[in-house]
Protein backbone atom coordinates (compact mmCIF):
# COMPACT_ATOMS: atom_id res chain seq x y z
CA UNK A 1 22.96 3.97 15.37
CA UNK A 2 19.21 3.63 14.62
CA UNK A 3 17.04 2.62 17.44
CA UNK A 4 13.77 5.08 17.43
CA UNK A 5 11.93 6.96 14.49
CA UNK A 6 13.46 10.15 16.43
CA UNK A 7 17.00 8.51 15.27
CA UNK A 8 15.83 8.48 11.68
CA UNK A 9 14.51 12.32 11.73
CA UNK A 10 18.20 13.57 13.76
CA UNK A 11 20.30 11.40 11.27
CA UNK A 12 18.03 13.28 8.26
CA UNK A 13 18.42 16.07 9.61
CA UNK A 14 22.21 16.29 9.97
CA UNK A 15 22.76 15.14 6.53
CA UNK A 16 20.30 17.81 4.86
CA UNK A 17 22.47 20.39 7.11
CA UNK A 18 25.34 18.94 5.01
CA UNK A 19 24.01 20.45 1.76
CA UNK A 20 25.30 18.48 -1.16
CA UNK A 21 28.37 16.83 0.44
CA UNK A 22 26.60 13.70 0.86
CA UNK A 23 25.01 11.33 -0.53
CA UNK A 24 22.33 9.43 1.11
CA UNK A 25 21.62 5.84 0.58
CA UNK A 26 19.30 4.45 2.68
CA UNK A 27 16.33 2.14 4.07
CA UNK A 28 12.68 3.03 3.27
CA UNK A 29 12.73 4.35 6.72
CA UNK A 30 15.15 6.86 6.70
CA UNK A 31 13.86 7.89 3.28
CA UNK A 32 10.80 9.00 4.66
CA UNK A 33 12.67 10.64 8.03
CA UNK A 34 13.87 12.63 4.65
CA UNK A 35 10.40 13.49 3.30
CA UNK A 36 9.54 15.28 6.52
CA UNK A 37 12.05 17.79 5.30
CA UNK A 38 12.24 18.11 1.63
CA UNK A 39 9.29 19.35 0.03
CA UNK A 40 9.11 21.18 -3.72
CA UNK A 41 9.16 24.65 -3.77
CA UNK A 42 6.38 25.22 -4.89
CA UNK A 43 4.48 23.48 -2.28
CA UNK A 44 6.55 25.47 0.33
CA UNK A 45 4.84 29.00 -0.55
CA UNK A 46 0.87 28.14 -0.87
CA UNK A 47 -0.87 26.54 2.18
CA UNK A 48 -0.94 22.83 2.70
CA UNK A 49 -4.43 21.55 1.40
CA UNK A 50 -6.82 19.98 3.45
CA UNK A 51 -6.37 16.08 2.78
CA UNK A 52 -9.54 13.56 2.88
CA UNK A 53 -9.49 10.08 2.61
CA UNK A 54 -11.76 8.93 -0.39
CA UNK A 55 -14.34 6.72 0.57
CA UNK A 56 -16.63 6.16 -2.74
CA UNK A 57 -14.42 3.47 -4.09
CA UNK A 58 -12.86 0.39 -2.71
CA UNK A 59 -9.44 -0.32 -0.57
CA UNK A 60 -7.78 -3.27 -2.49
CA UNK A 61 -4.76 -5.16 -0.99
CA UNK A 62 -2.86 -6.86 -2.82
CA UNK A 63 -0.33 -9.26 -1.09
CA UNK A 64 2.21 -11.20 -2.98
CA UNK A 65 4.20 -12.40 -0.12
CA UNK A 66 3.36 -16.05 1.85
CA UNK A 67 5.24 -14.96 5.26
CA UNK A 68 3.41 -16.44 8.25
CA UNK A 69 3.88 -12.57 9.52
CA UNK A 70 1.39 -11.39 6.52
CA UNK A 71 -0.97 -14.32 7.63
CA UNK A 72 -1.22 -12.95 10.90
CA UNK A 73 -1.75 -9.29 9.96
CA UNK A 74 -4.60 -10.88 7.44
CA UNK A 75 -5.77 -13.00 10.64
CA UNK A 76 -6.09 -9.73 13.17
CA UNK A 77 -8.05 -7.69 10.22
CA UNK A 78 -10.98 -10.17 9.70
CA UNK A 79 -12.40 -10.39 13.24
CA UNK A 80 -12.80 -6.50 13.04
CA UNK A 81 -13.95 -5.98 9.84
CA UNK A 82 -17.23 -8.54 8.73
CA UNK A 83 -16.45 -6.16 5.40
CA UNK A 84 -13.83 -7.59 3.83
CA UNK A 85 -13.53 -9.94 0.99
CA UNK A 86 -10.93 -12.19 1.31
CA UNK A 87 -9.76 -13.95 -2.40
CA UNK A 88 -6.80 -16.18 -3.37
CA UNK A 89 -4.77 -16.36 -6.93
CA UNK A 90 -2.89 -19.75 -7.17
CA UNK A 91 0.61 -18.46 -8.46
CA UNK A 92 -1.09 -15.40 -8.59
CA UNK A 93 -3.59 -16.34 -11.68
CA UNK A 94 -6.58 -15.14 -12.19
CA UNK A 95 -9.32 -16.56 -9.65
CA UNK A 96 -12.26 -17.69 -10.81
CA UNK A 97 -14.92 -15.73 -9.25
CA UNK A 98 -17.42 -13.08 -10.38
CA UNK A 99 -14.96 -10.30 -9.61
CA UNK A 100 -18.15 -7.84 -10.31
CA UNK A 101 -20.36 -8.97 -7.51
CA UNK A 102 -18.18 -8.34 -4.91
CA UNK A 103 -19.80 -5.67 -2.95
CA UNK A 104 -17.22 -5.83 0.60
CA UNK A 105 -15.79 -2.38 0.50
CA UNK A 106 -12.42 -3.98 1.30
CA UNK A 107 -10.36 -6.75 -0.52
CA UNK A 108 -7.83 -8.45 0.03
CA UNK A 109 -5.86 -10.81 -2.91
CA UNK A 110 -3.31 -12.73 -1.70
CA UNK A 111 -1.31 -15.21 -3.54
CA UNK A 112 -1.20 -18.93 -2.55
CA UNK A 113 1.12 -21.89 -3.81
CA UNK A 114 -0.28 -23.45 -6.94
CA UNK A 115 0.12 -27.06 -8.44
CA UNK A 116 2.96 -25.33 -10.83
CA UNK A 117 6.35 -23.73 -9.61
CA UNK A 118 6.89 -20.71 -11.22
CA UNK A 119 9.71 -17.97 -10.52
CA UNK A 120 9.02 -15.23 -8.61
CA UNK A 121 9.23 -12.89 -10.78
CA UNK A 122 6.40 -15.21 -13.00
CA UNK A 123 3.97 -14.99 -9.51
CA UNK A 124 4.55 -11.26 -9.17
CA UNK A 125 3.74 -10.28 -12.52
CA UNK A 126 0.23 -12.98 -12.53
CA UNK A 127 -0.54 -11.12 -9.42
CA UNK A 128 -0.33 -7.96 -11.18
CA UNK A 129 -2.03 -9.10 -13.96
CA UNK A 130 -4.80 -10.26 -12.05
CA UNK A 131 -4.89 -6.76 -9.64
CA UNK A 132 -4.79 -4.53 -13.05
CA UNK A 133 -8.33 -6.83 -13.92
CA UNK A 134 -10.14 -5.84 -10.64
CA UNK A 135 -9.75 -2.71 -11.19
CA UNK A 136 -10.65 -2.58 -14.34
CA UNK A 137 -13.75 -4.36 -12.89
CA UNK A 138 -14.33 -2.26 -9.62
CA UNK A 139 -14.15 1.17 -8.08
CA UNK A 140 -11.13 1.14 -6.19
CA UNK A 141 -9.77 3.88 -4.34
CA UNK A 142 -7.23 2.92 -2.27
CA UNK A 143 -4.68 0.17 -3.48
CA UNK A 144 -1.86 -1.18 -1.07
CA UNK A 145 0.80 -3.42 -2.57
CA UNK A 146 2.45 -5.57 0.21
CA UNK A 147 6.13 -6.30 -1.03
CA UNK A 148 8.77 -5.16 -3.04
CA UNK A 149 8.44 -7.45 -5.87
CA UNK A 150 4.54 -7.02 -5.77
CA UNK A 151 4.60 -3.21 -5.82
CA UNK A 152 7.06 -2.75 -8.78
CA UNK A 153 5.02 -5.69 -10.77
CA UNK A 154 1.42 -3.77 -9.93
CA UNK A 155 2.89 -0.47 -10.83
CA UNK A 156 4.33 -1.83 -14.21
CA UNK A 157 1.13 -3.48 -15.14
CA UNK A 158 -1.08 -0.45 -14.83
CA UNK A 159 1.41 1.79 -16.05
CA UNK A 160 2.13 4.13 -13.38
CA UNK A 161 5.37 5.99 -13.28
CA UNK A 162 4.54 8.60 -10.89
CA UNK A 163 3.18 9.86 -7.86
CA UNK A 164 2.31 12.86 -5.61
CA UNK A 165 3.35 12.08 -1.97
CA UNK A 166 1.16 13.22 0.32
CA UNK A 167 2.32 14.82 3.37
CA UNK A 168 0.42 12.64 5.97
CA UNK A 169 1.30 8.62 5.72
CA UNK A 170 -0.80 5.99 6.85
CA UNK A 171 0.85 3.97 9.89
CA UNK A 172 3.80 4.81 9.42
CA UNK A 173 3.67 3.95 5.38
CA UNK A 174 4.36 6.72 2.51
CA UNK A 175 1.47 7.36 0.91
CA UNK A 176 1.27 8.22 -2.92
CA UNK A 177 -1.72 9.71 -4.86
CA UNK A 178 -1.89 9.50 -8.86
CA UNK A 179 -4.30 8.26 -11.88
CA UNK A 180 -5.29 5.25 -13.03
CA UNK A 181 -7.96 5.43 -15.57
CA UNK A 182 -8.69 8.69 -15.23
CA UNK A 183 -9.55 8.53 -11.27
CA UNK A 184 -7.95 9.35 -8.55
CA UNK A 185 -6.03 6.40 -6.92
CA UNK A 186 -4.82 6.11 -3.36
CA UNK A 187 -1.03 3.84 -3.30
CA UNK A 188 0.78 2.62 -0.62
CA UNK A 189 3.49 0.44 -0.39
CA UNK A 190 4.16 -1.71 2.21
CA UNK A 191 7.12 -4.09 2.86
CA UNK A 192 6.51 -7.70 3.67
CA UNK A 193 7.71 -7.54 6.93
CA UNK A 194 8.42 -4.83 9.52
CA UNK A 195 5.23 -3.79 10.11
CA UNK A 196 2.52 -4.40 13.72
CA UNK A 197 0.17 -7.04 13.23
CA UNK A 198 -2.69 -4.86 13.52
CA UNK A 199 -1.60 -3.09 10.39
CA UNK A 200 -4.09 -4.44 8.06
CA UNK A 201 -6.54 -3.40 10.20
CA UNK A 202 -5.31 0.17 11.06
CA UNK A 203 -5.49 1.02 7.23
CA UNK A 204 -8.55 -0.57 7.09
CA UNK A 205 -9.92 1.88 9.04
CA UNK A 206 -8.19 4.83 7.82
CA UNK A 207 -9.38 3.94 4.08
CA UNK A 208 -12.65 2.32 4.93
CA UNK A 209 -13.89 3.31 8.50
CA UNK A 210 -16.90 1.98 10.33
CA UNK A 211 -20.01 3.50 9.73
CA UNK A 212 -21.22 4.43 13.01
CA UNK A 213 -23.34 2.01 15.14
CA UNK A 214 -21.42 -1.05 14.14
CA UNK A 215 -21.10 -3.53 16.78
CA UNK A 216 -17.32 -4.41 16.30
């Protein structure tokens, strides 16, 4: 019955109407057809704030998935950023660079096939291992977890249980705001697949934009 996003916000919309007859279980997509609607109350009497994307720390992506799709999204952001730092964890294991001179404003750590075969859940949890050491080395900002297993693995290892949603999504993800080490972090979730291949890029330049007179 679901073709367009406008499908999503009607079907949302009838249930809510429903009041507490029914139960809705449903994709990531109608879920945030959902958001649109239900807000807290207390949110619902003061005037929405005005949000800003942060720009004094770093956008971090962390991908744990090897889909060619991914690759592609990866492959469409690098021509149009020359700022990006592009690193690679073996099983997800720590790489061995000098995490603290990286000055690129955006990363990217994505996790490649090792000598070892590990378990999936064994990669996930490296990879979050090795994301919870960058930023405990950097200033990041903005952190987007590509992949179920990923995100719940990240969240885990920094210890994050919560989050604020903020009303305005990037691209068409949810977007979550909380604290990780007593600053403010950006998190967005994004699934392995279903998304444009420009997507990398789009939040790229939502998070990080140009500075004005770049060439690209």
């Amino acid at each position: 019955d679901i073709n367009l996003d406008e499908d999503l916000v009607r079907t949302a919309r009838w249930v809510i109407a429903q009041g507490r007859n029914i139960l809705p279980v449903c994709s990531a997509g109608l879920a945030h057809a959902f958001a649109r609607f239900l807000k807290p109350p207390v949110r619902s009497t003061q005037p929405a704030p005005v949000e800003q994307i942060r720009t004094d720390g770093r956008l971090l992506i962390v991908i744990g998935s090897t889909l060619p799709e991914i690759s592609s999204q990866v492959q469409v952001l690098l021509p149009t950023r020359p700022d990006v730092a592009v690193i690679e964890a073996a099983n997800g294991n720590r790489i061995d660079i000098d995490i603290g001179s990286l000055t690129e404003p955006i990363i990217v750590l994505r996790i490649i096939q090792g000598t070892k075969t590990v378990s999936r859940e064994e990669a996930s949890k490296n990879l979050a291992e090795t994301t919870r050491l960058i930023l405990g080395m950097l200033p990041v900002s903005q952190l987007v977890a590509v992949g179920g297993d990923t995100s719940n693995a990240v969240l885990n290892s920094l210890g994050i249980s919560g989050f604020d949603i903020a009303a305005q999504d990037i691209q068409g993800l949810p977007r979550g705001e909380t604290v990780y080490d007593n600053s403010p972090l950006t998190f967005v979730a994004k699934p392995a697949g279903f998304s444009n291949t420009s997507i990398f890029a789009d939040v790229a330049e939502e998070f990080q934009p140009r500075t004005k007179g770049s060439d690209l």
